[in-house]
PDB file of N, CA and C in Angstrom:
ATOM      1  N   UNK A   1     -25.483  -0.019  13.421  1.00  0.00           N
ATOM      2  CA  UNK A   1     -24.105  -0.097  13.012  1.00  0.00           C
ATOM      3  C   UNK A   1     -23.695   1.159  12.243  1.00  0.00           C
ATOM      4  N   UNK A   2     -24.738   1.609  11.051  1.00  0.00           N
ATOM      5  CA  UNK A   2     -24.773   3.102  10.860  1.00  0.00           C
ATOM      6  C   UNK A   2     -23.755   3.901  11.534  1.00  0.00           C
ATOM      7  N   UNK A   3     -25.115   3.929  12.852  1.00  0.00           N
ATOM      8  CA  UNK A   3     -24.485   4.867  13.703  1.00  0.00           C
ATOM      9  C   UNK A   3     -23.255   5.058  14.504  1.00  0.00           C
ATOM     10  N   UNK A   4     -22.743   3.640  14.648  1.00  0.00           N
ATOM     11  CA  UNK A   4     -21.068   3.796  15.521  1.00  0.00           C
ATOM     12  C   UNK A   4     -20.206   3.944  14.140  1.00  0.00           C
ATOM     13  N   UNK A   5     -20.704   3.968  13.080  1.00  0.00           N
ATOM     14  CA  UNK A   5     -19.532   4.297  11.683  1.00  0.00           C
ATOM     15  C   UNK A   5     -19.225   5.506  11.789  1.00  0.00           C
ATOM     16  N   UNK A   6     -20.985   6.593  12.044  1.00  0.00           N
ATOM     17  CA  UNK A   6     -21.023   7.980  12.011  1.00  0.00           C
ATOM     18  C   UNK A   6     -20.344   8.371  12.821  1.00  0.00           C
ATOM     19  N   UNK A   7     -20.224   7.644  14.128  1.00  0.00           N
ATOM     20  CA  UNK A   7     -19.589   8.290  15.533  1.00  0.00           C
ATOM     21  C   UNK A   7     -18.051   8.199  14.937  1.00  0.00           C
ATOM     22  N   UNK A   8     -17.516   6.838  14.831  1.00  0.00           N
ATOM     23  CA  UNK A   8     -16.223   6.824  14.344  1.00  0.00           C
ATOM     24  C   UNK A   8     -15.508   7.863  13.697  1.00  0.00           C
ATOM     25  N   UNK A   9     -16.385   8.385  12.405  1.00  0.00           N
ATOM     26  CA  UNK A   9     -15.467   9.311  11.826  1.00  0.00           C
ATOM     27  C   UNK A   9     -15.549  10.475  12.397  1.00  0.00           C
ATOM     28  N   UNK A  10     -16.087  10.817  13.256  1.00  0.00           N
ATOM     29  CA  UNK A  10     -16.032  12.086  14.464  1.00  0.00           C
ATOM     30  C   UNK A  10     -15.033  12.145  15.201  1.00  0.00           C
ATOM     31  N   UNK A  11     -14.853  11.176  15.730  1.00  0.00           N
ATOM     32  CA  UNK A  11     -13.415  10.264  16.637  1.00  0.00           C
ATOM     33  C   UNK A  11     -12.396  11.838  16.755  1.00  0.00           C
ATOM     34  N   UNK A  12     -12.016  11.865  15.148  1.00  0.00           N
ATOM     35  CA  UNK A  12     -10.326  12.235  14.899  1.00  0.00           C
ATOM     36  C   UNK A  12     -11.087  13.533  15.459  1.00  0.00           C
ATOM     37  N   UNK A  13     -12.120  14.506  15.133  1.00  0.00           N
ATOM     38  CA  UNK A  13     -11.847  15.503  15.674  1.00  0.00           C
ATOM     39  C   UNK A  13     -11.750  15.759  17.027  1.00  0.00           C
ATOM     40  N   UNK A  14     -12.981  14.895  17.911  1.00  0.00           N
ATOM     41  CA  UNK A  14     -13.292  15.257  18.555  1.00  0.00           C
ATOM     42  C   UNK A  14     -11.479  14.987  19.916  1.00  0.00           C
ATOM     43  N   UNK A  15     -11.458  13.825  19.488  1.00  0.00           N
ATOM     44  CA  UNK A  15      -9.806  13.302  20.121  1.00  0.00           C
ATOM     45  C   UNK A  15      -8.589  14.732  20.325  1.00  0.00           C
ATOM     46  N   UNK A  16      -8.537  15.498  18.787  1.00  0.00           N
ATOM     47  CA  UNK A  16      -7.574  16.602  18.700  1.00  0.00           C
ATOM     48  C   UNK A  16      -8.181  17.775  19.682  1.00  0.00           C
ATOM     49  N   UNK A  17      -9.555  17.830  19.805  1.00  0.00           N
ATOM     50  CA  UNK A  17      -9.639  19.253  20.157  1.00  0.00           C
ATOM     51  C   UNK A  17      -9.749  18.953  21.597  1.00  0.00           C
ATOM     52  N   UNK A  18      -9.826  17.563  22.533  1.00  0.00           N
ATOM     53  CA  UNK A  18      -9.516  17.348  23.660  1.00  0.00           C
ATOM     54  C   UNK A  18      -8.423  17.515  24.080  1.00  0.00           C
ATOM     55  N   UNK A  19      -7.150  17.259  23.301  1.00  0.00           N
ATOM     56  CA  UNK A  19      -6.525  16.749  23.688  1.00  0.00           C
ATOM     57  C   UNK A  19      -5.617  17.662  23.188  1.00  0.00           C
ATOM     58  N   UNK A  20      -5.979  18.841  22.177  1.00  0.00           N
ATOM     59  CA  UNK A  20      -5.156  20.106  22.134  1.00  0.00           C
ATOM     60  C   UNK A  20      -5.717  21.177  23.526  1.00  0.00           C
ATOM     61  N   UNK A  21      -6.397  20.844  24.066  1.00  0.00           N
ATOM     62  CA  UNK A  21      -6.495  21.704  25.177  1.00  0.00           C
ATOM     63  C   UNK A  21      -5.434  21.533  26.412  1.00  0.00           C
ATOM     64  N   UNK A  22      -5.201  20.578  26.059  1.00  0.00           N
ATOM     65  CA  UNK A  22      -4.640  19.696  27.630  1.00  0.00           C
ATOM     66  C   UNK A  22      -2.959  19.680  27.162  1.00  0.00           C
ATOM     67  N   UNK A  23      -2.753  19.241  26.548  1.00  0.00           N
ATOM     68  CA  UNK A  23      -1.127  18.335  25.991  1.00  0.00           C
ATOM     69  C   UNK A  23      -0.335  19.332  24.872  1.00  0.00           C
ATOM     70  N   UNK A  24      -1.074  20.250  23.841  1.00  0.00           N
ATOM     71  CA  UNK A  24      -0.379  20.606  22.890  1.00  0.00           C
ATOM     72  C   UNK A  24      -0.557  20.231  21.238  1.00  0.00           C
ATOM     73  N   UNK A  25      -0.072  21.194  20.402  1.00  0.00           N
ATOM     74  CA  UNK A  25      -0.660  20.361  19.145  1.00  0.00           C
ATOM     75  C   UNK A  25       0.153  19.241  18.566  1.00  0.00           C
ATOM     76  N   UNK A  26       1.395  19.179  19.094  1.00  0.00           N
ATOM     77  CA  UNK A  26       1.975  18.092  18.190  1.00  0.00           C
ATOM     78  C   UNK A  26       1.027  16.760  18.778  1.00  0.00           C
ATOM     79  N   UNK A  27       1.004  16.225  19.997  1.00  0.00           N
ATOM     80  CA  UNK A  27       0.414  15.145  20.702  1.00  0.00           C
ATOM     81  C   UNK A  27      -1.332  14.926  19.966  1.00  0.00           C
ATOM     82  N   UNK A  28      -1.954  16.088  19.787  1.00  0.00           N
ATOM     83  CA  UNK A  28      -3.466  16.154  19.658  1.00  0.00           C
ATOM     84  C   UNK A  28      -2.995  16.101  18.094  1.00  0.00           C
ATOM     85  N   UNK A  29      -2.351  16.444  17.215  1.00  0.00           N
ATOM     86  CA  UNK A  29      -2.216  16.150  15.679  1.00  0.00           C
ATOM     87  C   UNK A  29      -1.833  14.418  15.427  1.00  0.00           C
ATOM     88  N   UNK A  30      -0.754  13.783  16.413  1.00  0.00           N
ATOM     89  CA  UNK A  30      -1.281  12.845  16.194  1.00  0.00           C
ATOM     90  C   UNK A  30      -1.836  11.860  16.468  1.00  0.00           C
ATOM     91  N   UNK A  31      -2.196  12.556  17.692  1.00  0.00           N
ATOM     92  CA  UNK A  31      -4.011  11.849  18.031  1.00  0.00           C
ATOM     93  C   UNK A  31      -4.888  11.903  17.302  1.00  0.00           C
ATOM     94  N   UNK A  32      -5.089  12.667  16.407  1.00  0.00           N
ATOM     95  CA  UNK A  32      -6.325  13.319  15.584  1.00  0.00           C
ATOM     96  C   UNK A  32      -6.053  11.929  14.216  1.00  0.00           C
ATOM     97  N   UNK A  33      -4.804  12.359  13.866  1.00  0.00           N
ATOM     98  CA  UNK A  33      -4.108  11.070  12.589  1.00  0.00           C
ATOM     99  C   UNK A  33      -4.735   9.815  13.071  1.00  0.00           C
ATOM    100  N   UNK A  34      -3.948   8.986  13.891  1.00  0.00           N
ATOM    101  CA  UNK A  34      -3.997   7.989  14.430  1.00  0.00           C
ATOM    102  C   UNK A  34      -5.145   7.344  14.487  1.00  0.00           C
ATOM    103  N   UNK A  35      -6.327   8.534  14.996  1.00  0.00           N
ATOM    104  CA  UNK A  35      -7.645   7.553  15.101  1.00  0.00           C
ATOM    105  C   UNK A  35      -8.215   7.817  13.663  1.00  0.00           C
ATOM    106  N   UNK A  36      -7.624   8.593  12.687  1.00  0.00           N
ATOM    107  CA  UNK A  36      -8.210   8.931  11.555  1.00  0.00           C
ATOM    108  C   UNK A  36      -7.791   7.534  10.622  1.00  0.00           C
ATOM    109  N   UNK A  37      -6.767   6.847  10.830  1.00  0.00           N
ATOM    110  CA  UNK A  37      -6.555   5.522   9.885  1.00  0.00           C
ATOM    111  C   UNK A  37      -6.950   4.579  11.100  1.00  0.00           C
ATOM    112  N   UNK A  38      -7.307   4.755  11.874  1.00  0.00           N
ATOM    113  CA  UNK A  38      -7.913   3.426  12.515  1.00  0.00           C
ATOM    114  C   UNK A  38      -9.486   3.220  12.296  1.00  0.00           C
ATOM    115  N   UNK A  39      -9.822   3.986  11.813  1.00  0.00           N
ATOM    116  CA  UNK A  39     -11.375   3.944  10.915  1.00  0.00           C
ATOM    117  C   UNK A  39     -11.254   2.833   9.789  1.00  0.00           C
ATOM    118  N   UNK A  40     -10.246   3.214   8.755  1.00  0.00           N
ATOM    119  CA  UNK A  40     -10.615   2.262   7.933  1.00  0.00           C
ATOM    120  C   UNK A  40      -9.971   1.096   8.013  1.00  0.00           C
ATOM    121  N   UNK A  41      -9.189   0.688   9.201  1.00  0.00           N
ATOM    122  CA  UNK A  41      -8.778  -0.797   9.276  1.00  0.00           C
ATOM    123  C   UNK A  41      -9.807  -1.291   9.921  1.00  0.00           C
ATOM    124  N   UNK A  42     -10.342  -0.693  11.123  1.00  0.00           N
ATOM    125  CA  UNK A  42     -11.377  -1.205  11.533  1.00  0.00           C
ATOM    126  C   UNK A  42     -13.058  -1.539  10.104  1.00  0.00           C
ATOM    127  N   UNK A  43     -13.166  -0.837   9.736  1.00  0.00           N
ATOM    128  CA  UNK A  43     -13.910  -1.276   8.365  1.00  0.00           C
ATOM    129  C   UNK A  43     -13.145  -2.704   7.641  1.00  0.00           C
ATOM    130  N   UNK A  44     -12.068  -2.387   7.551  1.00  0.00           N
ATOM    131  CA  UNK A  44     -11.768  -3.773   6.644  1.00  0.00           C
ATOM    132  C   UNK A  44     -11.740  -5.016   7.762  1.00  0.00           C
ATOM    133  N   UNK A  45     -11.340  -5.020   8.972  1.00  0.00           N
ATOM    134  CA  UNK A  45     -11.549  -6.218   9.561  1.00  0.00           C
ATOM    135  C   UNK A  45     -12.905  -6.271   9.870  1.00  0.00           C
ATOM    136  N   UNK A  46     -14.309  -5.510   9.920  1.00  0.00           N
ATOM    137  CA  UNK A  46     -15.201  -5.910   9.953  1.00  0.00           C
ATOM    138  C   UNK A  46     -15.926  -6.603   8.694  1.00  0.00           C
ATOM    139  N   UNK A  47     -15.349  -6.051   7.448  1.00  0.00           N
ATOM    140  CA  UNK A  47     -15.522  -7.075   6.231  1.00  0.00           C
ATOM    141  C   UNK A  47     -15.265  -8.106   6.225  1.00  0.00           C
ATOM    142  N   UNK A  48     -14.185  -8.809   7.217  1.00  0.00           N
ATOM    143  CA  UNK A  48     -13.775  -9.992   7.067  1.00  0.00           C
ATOM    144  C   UNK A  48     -14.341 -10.730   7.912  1.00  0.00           C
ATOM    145  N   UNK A  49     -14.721 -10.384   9.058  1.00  0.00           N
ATOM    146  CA  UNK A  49     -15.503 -11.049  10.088  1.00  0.00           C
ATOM    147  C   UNK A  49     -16.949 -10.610   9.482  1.00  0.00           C
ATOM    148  N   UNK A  50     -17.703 -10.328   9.111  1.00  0.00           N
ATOM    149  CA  UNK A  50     -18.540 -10.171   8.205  1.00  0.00           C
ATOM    150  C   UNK A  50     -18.972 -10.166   7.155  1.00  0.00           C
ATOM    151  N   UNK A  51     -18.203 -10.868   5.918  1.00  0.00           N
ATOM    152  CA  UNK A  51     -18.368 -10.998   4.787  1.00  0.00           C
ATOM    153  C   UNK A  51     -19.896 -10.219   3.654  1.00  0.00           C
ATOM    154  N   UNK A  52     -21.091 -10.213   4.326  1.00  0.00           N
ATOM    155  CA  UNK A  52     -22.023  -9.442   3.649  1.00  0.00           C
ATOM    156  C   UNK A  52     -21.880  -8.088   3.405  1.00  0.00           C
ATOM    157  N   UNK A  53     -21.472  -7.443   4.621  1.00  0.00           N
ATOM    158  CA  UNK A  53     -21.085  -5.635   4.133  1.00  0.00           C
ATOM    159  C   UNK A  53     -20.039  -5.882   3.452  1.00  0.00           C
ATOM    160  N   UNK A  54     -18.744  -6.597   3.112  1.00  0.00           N
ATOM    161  CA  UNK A  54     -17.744  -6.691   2.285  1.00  0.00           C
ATOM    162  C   UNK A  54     -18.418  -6.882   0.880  1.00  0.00           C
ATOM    163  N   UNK A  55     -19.200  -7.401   0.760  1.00  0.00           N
ATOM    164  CA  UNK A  55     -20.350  -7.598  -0.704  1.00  0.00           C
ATOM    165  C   UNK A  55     -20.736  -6.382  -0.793  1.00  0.00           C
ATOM    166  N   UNK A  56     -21.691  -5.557   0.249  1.00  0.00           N
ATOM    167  CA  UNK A  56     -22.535  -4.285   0.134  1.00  0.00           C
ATOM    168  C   UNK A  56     -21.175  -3.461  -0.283  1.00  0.00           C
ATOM    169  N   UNK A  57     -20.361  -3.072   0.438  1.00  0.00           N
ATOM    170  CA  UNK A  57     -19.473  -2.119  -0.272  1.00  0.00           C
ATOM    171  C   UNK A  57     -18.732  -1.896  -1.207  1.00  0.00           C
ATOM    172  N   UNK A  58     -18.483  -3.658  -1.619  1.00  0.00           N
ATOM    173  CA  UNK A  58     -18.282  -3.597  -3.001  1.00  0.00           C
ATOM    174  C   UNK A  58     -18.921  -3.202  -4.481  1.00  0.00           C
ATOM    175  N   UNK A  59     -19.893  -3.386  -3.606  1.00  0.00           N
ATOM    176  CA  UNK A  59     -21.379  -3.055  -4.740  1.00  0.00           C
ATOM    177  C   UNK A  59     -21.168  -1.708  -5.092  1.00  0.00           C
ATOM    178  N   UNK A  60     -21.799  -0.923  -3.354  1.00  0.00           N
ATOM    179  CA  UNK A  60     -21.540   0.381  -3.719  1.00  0.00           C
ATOM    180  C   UNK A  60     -20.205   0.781  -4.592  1.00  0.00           C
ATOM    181  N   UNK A  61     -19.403   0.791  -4.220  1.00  0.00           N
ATOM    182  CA  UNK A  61     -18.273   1.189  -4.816  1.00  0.00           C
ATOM    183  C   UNK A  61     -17.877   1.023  -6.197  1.00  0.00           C
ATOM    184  N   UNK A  62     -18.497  -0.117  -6.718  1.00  0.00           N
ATOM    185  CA  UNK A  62     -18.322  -0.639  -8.379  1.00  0.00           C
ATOM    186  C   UNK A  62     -19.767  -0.146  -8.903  1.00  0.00           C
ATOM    187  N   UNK A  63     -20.644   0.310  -8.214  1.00  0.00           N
ATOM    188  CA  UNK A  63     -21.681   1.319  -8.883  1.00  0.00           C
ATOM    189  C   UNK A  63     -20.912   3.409  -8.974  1.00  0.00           C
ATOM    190  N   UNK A  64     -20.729   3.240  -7.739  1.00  0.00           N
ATOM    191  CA  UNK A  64     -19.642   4.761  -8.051  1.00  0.00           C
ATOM    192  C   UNK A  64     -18.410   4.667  -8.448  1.00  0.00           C
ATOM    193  N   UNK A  65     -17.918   3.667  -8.732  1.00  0.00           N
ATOM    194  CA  UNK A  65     -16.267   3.900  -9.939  1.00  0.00           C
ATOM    195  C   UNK A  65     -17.225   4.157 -11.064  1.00  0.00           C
ATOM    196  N   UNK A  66     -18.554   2.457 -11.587  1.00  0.00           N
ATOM    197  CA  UNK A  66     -18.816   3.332 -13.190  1.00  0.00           C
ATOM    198  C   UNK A  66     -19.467   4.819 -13.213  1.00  0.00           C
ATOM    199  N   UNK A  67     -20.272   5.215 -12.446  1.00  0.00           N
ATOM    200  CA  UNK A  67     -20.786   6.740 -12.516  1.00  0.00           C
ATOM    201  C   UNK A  67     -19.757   7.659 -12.197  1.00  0.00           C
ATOM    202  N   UNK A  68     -18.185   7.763 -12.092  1.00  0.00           N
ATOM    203  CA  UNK A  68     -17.283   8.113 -11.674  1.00  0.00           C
ATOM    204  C   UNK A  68     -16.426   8.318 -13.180  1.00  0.00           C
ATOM    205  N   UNK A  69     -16.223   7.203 -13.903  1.00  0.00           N
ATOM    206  CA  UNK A  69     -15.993   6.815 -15.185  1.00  0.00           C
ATOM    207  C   UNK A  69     -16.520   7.845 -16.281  1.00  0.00           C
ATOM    208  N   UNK A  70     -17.907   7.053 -15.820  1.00  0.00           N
ATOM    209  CA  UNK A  70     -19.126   8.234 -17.079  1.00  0.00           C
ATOM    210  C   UNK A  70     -18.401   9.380 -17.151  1.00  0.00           C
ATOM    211  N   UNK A  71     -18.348   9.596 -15.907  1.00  0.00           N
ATOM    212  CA  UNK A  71     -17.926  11.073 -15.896  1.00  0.00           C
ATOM    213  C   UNK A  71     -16.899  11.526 -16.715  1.00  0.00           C
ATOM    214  N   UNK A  72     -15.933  10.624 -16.204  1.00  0.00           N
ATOM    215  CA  UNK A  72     -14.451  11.186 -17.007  1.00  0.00           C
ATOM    216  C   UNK A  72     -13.676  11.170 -15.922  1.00  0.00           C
ATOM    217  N   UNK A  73     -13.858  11.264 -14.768  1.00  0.00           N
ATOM    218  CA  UNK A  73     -13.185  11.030 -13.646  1.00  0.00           C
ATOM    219  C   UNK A  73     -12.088   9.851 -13.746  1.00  0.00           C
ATOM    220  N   UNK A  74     -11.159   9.498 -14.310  1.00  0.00           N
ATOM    221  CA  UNK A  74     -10.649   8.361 -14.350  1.00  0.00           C
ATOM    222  C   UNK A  74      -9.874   7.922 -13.381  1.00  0.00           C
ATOM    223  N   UNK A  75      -9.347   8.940 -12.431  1.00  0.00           N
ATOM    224  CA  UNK A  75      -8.771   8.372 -10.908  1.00  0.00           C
ATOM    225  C   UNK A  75      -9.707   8.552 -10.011  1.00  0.00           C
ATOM    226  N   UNK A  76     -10.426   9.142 -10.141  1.00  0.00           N
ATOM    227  CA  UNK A  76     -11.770   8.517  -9.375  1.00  0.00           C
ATOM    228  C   UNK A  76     -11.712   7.095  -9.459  1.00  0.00           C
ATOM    229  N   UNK A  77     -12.626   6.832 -10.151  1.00  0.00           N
ATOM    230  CA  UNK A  77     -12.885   5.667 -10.908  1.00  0.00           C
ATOM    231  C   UNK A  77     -12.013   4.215 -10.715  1.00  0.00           C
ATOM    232  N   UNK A  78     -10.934   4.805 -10.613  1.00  0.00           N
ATOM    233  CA  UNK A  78      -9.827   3.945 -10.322  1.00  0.00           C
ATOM    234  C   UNK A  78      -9.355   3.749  -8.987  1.00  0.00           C
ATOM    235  N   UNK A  79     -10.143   4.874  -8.524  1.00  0.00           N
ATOM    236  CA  UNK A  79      -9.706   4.409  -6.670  1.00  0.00           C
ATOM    237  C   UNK A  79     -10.733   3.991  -5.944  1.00  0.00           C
ATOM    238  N   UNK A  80     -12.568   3.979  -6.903  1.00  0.00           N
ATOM    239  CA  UNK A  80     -13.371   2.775  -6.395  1.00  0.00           C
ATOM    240  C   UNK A  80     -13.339   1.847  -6.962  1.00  0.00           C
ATOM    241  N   UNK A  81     -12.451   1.828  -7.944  1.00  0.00           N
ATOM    242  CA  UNK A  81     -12.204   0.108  -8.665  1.00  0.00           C
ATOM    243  C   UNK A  81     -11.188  -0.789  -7.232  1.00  0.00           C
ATOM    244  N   UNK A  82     -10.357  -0.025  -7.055  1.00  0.00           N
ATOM    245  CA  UNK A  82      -9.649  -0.370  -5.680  1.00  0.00           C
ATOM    246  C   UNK A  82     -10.310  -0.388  -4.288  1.00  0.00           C
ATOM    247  N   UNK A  83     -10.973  -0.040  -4.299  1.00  0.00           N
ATOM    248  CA  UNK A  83     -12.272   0.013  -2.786  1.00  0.00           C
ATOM    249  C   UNK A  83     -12.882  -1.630  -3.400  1.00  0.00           C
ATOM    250  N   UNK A  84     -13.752  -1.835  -3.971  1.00  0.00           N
ATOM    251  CA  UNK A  84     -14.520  -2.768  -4.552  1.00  0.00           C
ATOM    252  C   UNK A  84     -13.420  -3.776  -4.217  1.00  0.00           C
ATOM    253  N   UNK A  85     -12.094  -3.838  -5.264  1.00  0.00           N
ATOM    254  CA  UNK A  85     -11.396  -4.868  -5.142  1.00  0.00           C
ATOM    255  C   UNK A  85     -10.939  -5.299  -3.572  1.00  0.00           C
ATOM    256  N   UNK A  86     -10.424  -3.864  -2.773  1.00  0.00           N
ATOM    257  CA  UNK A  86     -10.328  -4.729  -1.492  1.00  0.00           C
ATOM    258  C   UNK A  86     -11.827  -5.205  -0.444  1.00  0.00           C
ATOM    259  N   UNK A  87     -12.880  -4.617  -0.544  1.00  0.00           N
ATOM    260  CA  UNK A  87     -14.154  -5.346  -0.309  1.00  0.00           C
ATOM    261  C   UNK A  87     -14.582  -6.663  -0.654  1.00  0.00           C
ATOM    262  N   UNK A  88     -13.762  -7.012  -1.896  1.00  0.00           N
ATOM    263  CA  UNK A  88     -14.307  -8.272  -2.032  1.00  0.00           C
ATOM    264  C   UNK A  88     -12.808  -9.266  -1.774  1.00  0.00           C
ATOM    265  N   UNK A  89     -12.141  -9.184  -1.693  1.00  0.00           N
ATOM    266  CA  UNK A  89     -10.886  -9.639  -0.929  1.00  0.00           C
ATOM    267  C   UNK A  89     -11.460  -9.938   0.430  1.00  0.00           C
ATOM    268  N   UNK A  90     -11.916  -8.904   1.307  1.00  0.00           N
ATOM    269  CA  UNK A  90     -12.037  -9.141   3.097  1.00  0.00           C
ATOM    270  C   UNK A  90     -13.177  -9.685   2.840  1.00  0.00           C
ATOM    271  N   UNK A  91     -13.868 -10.183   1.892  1.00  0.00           N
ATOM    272  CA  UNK A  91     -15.240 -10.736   2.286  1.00  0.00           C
ATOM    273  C   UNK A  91     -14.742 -12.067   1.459  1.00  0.00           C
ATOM    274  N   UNK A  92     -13.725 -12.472   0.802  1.00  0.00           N
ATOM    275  CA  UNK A  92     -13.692 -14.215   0.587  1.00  0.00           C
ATOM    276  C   UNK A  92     -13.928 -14.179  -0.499  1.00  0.00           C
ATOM    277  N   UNK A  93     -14.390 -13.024  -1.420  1.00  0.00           N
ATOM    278  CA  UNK A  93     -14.598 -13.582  -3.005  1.00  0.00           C
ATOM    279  C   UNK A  93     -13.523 -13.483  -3.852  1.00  0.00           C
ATOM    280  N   UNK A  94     -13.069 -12.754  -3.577  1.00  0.00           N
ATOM    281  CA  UNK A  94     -11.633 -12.602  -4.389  1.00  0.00           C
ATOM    282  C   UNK A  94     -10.427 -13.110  -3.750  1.00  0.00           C
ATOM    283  N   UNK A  95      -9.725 -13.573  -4.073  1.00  0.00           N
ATOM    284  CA  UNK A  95      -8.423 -14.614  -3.815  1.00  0.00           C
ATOM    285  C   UNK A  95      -7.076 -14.063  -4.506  1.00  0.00           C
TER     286      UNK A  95
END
C-alpha cells in the first residue's frame, strides 16, 4: 500500500509532462493540479473505509505537531494538530 501512495504522489508530475507534450500548458497545469488534490481525498476516504491507518496517521501526526511545537514552529504544529484531528474524524473516533 506504501507503494501505490509513492506512485500516487508521482501522478501530478508525471500526468503534466505527458500531457504538456501533446495538448499545451494550460490543459497539462491542470492536469498536474487536479491529480495533485485527488491524492489527499483519496487518503481521507481510505481512512474511513479503513479506520486503522486513520489511527496510524493520527498518531504520526500528533507525534510531529508536538516535535513541531518543541520547536517553536507554532503553525506547523497547528497544521498537524489539524491532520491528527481530521484522521481521527475519518476513522470514527472523533465525532
Amino acid at each position: 500500500m506504501l507503494l501505490a501512495i509513492c506512485l500516487a504522489g508521482l501522478l501530478p508530475g508525471i500526468a503534466t509532462a505527458w500531457l504538456l507534450r501533446e495538448r499545451g500548458w494550460l490543459l497539462a497545469s491542470l492536469a498536474g493540479l487536479g491529480i495533485a488534490l485527488w491524492l489527499p481525498a483519496t487518503l481521507a476516504a481510505t481512512m474511513v473505509l479503513f479506520p486503522p491507518l486513520g489511527l496510524a496517521v493520527a498518531a504520526v501526526a500528533a507525534v510531529a505537531g508536538l516535535h513541531a511545537f518543541d520547536e517553536g514552529r507554532v503553525w506547523i504544529a497547528t497544521a498537524w494538530a489539524a491532520t491528527a484531528c481530521l484522521a481521527l474524524t475519518c476513522a470514527g473516533v472523533a465525532r
